[in-house]
C-alpha atoms as a PDB file:
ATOM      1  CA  UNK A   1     -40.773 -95.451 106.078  1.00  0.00           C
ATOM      2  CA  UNK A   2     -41.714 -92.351 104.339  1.00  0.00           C
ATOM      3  CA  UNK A   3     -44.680 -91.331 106.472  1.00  0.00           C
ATOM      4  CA  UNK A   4     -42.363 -92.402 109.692  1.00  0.00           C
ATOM      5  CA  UNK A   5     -40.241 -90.001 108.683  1.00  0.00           C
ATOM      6  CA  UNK A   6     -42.349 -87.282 108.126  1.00  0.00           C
ATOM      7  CA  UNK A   7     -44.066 -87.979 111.477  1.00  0.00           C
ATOM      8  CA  UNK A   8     -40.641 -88.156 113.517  1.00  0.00           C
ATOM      9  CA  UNK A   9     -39.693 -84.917 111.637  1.00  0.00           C
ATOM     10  CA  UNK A  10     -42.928 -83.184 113.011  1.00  0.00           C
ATOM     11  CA  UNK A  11     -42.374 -84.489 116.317  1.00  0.00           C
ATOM     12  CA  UNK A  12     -38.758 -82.774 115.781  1.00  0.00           C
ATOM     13  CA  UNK A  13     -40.288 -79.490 115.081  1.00  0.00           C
ATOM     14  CA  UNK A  14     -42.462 -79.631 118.154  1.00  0.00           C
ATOM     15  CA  UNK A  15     -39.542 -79.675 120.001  1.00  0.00           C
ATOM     16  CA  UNK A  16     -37.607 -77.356 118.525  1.00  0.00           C
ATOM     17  CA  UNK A  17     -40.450 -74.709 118.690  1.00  0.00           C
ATOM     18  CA  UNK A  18     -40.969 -75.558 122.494  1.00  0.00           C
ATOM     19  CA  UNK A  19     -37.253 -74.989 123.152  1.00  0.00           C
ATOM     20  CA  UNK A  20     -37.090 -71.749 120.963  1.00  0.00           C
ATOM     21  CA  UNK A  21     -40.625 -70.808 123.257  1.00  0.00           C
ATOM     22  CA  UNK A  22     -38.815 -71.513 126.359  1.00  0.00           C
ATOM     23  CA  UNK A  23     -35.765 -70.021 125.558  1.00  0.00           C
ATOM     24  CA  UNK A  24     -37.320 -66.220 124.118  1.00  0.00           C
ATOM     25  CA  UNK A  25     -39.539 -66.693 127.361  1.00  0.00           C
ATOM     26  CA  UNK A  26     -36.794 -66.581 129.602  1.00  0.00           C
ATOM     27  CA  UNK A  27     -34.662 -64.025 127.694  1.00  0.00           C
ATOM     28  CA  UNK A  28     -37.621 -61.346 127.713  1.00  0.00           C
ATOM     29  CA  UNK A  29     -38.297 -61.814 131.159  1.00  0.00           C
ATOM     30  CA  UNK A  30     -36.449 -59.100 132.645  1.00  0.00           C
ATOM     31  CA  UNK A  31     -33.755 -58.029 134.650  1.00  0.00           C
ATOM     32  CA  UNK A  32     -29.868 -58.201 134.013  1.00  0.00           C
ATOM     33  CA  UNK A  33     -29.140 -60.032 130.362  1.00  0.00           C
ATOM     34  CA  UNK A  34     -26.276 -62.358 129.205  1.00  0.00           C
ATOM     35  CA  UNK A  35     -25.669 -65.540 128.513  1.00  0.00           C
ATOM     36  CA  UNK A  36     -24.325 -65.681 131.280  1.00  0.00           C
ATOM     37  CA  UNK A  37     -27.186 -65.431 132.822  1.00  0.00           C
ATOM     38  CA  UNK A  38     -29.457 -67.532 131.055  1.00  0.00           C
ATOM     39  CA  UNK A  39     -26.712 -70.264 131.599  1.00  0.00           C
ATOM     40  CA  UNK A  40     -28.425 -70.026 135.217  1.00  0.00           C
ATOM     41  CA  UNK A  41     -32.035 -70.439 134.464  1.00  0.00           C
ATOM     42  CA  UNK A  42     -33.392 -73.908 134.418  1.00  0.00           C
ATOM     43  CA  UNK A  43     -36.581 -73.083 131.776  1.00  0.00           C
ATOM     44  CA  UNK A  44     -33.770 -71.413 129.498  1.00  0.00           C
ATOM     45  CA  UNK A  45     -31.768 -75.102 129.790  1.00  0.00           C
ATOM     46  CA  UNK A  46     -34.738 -77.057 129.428  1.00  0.00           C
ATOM     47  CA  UNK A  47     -35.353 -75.125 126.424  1.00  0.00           C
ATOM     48  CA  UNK A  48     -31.717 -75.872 124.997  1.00  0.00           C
ATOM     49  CA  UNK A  49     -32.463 -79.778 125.880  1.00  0.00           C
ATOM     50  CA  UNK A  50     -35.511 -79.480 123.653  1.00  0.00           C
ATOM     51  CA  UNK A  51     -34.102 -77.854 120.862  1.00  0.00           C
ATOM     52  CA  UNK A  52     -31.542 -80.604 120.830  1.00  0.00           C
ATOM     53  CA  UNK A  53     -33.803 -83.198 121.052  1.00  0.00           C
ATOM     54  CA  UNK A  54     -35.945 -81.485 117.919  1.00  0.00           C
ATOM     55  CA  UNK A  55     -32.144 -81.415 116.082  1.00  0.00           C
ATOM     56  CA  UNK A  56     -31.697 -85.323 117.039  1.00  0.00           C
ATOM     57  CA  UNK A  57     -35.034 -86.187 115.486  1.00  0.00           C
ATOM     58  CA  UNK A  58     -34.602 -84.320 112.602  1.00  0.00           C
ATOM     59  CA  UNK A  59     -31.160 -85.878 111.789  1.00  0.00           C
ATOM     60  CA  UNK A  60     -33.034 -89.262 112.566  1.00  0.00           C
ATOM     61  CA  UNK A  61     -35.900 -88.252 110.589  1.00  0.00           C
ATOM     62  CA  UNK A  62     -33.383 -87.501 107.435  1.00  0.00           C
ATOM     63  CA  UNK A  63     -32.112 -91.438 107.857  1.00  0.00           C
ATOM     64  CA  UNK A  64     -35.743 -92.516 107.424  1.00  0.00           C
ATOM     65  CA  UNK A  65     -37.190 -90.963 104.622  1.00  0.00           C
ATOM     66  CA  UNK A  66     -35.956 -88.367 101.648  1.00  0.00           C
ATOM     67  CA  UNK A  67     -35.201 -84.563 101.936  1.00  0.00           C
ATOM     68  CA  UNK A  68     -38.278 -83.475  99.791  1.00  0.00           C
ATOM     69  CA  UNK A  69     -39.947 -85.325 102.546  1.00  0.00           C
ATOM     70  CA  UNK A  70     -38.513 -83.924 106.217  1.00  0.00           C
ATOM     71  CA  UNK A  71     -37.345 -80.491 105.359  1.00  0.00           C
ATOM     72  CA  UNK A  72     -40.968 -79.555 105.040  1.00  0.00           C
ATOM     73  CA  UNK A  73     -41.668 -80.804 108.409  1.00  0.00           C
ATOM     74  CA  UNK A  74     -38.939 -79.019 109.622  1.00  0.00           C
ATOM     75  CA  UNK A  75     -40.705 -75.744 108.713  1.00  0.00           C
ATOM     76  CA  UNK A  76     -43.771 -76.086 110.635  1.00  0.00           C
ATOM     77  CA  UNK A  77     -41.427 -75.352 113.655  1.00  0.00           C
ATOM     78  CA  UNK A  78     -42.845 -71.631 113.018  1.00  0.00           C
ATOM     79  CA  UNK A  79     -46.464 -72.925 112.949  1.00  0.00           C
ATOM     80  CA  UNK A  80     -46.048 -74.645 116.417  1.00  0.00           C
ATOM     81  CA  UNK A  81     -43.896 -72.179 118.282  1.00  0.00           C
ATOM     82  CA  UNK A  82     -45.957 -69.294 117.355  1.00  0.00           C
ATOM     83  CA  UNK A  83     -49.169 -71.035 120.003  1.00  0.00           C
ATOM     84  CA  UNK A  84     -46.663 -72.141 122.502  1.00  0.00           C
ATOM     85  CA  UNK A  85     -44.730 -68.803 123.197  1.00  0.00           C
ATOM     86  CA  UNK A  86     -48.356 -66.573 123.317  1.00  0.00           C
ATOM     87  CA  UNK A  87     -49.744 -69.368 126.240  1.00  0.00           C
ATOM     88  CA  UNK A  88     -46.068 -68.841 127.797  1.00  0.00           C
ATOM     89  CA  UNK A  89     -47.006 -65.277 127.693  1.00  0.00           C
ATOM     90  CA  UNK A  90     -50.826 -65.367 128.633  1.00  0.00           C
ATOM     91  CA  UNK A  91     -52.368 -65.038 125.373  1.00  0.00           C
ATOM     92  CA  UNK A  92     -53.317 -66.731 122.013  1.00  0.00           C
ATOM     93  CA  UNK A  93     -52.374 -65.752 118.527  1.00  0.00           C
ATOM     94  CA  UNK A  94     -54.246 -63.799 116.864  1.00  0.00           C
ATOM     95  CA  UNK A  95     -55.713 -65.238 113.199  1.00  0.00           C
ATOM     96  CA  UNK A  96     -53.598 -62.635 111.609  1.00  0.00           C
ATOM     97  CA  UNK A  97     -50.400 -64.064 113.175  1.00  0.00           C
ATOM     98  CA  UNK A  98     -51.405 -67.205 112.235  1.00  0.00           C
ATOM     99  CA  UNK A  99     -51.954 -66.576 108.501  1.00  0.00           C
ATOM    100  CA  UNK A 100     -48.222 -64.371 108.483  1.00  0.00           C
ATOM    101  CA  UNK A 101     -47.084 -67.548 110.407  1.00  0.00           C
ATOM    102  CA  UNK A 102     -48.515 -70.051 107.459  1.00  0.00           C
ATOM    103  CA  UNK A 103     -46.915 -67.311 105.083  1.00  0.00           C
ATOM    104  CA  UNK A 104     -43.495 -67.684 106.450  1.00  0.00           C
ATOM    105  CA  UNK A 105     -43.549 -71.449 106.804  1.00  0.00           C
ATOM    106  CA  UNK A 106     -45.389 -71.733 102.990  1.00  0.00           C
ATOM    107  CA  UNK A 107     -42.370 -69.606 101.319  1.00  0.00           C
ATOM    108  CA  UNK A 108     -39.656 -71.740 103.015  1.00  0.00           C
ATOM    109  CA  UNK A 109     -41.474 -74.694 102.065  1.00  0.00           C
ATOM    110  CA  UNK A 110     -41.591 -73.735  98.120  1.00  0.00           C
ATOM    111  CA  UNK A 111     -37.328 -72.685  98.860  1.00  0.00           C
ATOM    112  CA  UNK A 112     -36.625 -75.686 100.583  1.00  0.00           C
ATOM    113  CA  UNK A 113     -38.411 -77.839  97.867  1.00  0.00           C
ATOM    114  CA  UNK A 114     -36.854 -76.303  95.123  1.00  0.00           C
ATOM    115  CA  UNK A 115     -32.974 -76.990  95.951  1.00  0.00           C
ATOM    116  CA  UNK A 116     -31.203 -79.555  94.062  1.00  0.00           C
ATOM    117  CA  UNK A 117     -29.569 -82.017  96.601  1.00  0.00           C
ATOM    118  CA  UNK A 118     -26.009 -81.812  95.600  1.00  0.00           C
ATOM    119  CA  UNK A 119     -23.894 -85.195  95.001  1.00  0.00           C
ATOM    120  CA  UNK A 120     -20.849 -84.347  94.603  1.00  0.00           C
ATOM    121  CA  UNK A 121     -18.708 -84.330  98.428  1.00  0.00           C
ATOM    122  CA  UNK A 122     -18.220 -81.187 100.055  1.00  0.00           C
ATOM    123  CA  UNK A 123     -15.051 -79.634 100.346  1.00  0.00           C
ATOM    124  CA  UNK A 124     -13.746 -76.156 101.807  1.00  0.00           C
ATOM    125  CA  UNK A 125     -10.494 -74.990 101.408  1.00  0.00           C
ATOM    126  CA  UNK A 126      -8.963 -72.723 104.180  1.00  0.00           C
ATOM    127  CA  UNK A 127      -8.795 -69.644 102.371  1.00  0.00           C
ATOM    128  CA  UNK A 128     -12.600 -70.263 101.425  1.00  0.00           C
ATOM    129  CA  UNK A 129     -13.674 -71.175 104.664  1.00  0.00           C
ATOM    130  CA  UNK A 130     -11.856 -67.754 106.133  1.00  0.00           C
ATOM    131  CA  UNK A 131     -13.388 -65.743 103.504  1.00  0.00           C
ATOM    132  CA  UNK A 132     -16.780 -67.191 104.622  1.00  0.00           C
ATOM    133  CA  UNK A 133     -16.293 -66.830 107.946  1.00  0.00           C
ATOM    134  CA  UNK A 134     -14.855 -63.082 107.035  1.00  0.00           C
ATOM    135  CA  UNK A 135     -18.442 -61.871 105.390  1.00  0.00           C
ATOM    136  CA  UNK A 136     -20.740 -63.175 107.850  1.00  0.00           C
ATOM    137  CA  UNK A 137     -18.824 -61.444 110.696  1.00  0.00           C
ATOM    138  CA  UNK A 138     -19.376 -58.502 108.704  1.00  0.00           C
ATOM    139  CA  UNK A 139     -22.783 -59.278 107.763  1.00  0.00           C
ATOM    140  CA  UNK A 140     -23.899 -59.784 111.206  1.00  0.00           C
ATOM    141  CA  UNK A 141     -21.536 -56.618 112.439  1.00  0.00           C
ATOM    142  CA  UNK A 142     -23.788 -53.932 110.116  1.00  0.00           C
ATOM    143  CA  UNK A 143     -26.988 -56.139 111.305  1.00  0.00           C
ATOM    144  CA  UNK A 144     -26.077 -55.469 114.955  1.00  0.00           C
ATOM    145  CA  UNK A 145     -25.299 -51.687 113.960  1.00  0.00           C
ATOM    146  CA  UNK A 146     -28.214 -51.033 112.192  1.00  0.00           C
ATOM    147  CA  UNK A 147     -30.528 -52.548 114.973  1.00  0.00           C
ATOM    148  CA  UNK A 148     -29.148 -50.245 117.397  1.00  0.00           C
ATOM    149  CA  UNK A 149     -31.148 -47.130 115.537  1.00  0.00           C
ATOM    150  CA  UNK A 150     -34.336 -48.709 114.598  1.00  0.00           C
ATOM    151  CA  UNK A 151     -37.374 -49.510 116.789  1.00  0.00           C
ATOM    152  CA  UNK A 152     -37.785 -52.934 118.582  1.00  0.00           C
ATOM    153  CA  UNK A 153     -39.489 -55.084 115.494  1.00  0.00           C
ATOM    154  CA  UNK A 154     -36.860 -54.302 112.723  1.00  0.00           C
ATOM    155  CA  UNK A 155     -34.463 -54.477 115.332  1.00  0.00           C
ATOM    156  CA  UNK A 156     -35.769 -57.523 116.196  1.00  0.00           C
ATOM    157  CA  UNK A 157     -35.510 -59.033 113.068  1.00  0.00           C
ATOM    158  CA  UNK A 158     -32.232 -57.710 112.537  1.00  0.00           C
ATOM    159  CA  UNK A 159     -30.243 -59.242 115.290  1.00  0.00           C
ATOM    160  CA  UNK A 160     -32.414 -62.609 114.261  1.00  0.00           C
ATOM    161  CA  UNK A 161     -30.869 -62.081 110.617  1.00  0.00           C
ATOM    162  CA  UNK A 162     -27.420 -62.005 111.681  1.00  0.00           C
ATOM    163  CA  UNK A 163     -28.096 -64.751 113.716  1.00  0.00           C
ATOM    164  CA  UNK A 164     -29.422 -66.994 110.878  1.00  0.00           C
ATOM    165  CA  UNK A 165     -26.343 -65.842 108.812  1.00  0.00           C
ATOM    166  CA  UNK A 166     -23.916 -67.651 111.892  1.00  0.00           C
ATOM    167  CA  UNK A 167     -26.298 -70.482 112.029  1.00  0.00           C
ATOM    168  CA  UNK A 168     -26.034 -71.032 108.360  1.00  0.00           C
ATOM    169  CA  UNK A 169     -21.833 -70.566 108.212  1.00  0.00           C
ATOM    170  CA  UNK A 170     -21.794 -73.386 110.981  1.00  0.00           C
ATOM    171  CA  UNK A 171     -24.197 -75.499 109.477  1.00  0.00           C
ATOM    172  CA  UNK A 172     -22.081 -75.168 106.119  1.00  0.00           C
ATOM    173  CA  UNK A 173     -18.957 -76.199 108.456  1.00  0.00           C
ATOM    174  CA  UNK A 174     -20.796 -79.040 109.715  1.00  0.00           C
ATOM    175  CA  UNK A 175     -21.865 -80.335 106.773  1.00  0.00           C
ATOM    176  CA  UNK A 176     -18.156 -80.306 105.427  1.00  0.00           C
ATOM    177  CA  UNK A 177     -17.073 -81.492 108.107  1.00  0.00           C
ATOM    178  CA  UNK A 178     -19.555 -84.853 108.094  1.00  0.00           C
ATOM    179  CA  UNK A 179     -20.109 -85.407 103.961  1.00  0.00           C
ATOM    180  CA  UNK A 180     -17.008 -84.013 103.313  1.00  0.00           C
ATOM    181  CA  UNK A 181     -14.329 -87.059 102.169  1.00  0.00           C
ATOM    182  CA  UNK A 182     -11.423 -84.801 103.773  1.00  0.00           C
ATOM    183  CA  UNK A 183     -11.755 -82.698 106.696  1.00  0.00           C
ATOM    184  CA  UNK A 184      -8.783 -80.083 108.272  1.00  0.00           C
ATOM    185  CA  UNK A 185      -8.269 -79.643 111.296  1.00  0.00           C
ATOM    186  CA  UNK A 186      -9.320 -76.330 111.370  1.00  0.00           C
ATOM    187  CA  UNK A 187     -12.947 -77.081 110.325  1.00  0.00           C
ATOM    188  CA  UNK A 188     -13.726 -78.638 113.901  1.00  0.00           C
ATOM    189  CA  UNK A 189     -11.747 -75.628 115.316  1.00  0.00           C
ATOM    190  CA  UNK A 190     -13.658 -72.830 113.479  1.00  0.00           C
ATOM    191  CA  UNK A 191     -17.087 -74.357 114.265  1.00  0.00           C
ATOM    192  CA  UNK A 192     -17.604 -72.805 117.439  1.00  0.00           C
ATOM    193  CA  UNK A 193     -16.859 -69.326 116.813  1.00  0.00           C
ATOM    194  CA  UNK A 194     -20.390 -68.771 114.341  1.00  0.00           C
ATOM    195  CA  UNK A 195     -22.271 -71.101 116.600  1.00  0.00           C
ATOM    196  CA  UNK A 196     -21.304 -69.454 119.761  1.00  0.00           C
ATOM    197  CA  UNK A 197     -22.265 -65.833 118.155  1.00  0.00           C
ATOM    198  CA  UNK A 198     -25.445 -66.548 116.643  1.00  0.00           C
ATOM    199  CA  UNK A 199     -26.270 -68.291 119.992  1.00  0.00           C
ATOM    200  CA  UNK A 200     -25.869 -64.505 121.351  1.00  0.00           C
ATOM    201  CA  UNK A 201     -27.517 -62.841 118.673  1.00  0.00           C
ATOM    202  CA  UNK A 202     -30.758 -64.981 118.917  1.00  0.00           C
ATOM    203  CA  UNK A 203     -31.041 -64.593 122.422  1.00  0.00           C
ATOM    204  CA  UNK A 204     -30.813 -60.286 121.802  1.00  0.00           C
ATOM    205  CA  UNK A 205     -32.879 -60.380 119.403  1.00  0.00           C
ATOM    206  CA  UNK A 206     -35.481 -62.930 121.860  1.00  0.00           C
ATOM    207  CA  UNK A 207     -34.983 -60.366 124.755  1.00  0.00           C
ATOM    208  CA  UNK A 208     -36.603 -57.279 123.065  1.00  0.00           C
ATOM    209  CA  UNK A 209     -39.980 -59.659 122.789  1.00  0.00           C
ATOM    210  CA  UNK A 210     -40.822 -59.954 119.426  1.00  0.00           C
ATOM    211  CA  UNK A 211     -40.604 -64.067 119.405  1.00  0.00           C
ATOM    212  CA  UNK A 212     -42.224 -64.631 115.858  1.00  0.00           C
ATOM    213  CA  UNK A 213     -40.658 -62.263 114.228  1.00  0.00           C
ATOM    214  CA  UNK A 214     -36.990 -63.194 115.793  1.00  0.00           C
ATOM    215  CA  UNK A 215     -37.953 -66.751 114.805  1.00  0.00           C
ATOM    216  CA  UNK A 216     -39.332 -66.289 111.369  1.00  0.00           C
ATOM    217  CA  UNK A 217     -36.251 -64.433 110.320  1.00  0.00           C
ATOM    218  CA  UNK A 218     -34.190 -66.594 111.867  1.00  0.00           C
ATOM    219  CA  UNK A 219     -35.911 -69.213 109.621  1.00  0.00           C
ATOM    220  CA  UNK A 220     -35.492 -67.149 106.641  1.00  0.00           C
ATOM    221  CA  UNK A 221     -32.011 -66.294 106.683  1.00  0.00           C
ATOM    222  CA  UNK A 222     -30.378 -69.223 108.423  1.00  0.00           C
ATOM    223  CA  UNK A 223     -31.323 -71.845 104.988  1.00  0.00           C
ATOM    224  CA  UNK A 224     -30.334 -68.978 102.383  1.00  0.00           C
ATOM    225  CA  UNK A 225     -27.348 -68.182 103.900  1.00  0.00           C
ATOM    226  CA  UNK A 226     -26.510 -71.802 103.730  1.00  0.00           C
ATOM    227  CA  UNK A 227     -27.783 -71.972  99.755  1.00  0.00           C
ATOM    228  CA  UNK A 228     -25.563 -69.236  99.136  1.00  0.00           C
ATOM    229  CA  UNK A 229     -22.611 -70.659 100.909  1.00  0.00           C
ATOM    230  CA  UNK A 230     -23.490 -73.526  99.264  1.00  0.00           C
ATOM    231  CA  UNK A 231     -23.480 -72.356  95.446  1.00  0.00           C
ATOM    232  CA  UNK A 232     -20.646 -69.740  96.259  1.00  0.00           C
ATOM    233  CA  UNK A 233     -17.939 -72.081  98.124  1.00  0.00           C
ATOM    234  CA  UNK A 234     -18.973 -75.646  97.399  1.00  0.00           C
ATOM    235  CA  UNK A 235     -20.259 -75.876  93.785  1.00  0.00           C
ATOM    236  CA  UNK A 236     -23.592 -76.839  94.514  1.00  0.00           C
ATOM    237  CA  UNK A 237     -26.744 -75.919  92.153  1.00  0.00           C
ATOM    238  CA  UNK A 238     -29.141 -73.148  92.692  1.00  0.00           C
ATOM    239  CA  UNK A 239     -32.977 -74.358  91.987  1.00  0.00           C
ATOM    240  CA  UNK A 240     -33.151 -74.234  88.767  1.00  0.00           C
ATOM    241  CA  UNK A 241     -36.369 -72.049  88.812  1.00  0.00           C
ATOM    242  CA  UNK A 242     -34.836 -69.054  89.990  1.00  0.00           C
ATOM    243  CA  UNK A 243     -38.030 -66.947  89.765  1.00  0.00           C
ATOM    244  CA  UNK A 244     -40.087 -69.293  91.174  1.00  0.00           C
ATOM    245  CA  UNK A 245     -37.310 -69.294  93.793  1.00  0.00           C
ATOM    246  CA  UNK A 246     -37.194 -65.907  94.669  1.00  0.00           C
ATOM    247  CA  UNK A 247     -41.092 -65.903  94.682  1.00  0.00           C
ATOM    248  CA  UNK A 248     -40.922 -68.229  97.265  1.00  0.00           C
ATOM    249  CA  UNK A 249     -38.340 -66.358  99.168  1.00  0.00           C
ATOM    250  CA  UNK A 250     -40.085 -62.990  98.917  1.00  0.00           C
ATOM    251  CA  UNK A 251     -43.433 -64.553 100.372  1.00  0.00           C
ATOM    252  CA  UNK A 252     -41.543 -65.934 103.307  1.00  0.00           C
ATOM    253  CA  UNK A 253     -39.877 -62.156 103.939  1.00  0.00           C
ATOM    254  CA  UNK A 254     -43.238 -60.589 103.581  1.00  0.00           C
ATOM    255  CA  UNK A 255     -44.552 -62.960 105.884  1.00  0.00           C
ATOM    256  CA  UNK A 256     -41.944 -61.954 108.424  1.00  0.00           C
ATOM    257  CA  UNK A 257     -42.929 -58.537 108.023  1.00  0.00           C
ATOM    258  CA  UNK A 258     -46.189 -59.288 108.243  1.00  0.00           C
ATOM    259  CA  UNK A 259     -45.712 -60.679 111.687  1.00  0.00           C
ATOM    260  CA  UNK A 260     -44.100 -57.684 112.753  1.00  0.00           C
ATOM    261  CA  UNK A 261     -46.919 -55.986 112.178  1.00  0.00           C
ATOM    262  CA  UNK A 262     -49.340 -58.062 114.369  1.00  0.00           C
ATOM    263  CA  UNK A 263     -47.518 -59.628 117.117  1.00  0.00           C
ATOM    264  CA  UNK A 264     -47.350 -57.754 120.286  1.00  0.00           C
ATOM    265  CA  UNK A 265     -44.554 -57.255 122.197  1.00  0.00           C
ATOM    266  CA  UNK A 266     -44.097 -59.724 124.987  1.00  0.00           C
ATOM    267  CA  UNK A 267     -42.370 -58.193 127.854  1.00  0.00           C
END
């Protein structure tokens, strides 16, 4: 069951890179930008179907076999998409992509590894979940300011951060929401609002054409803002190696850089 569930994880992350391909292909392409928009284009759909399928599997994947096991798998997401979105593009990666890619993935591994699974239930009072909700607006807020006066691959990376800071408040929600033994009303209200913004973000930040790096960072900060979340809001441990921790962390960020550096621009 363990190997099954490493191998439906992997098939998770193929799909979730192929959607996040799609979906930065379409945005870059061109012409008038929104959501709105994309909401038109039947690639940028497809892609949204295929990220949802990779999300399905992965949840599937987690009923087969332990954490230590899928999250891993979830990772290589970076490894595929970075192949699929240079043949979108008419190119192939170049080995020094590839080795910032393996970088990225290698870091978030070592984090993702090195979390204690909490046991305790989940729970999230209001004020809590407001005050959460309050510091990620404004973390994303001096993202999406600060990306306005740098050039396109910090920028890039910015508007990716303060999407992976959304993703990570809703998947906190989520998880409160599903583990938690009580749930408010407000929980399933309040979940759209991050979810619905860091949907935005990540398309911006896909739209100036630096996929890798919009993805890596998105990788990066999406799973520590959910640690932090985590340890600040719900009790749960921190890995108990914290410089080991923060090594791993550090290699995944350098890695992102790293990739800013050597990918293109594709539009």
């Amino acid at each position: 069951m363990t190997v099954l569930a490493a191998a439906v994880a992997l098939v998770g992350s193929l799909f979730f890179a192929l959607g996040a391909a799609l979906q930065q292909f379409e945005a870059a392409s061109g012409g008038e930008f929104s959501l709105r928009v994309l909401l038109r284009r039947p690639r940028w759909l497809l892609g949204g179907a295929a990220i949802t399928v990779g999300g399905a599997l992965h949840i599937f994947a987690l009923s087969l076999g332990p954490l230590t096991v899928v999250q891993p798998m979830g990772v290589a997401s970076l490894l595929f998409a970075l192949p699929i979105a240079a043949a979108l593009h008419g190119r192939r990666p170049g080995r020094s992509e590839l080795a910032a890619a393996a970088a990225v993935s290698a870091g978030l591994i070592g984090l993702v590894l090195m979390v204690p699974k909490s046991t305790a239930p989940p729970h999230l009072t209001g004020a809590d979940g407001t005050a959460m909700l309050a510091g990620a607006a404004l973390t994303a807020l001096v993202c999406w300011a600060v990306a306005g006066r740098v050039n396109p691959a910090p920028r890039t990376a910015l508007l990716a951060v303060a999407a992976g800071v959304m993703y990570g408040v809703t998947a906190t929600l989520i998880r409160v929401l599903v583990e938690g033994t009580s749930w408010d009303l407000w929980l399933l209200a309040a979940i759209p609002l991050p979810a619905l913004a860091a949907l935005m973000l990540l398309q911006r930040a896909y739209a100036i054409g630096h996929f890798a790096v919009a993805f890596a960072a998105l990788q990066v900060s999406d799973p520590l803002t959910a640690v932090t979340f985590g340890a600040l809001l719900l009790g749960e441990p921190l890995p108990a190696n914290g410089l080991a921790a923060t090594a791993a962390a550090l290699l995944a960020a350098a890695g992102t850089v790293a990739l800013a550096r050597t990918t293109p621009l594709s539009r």
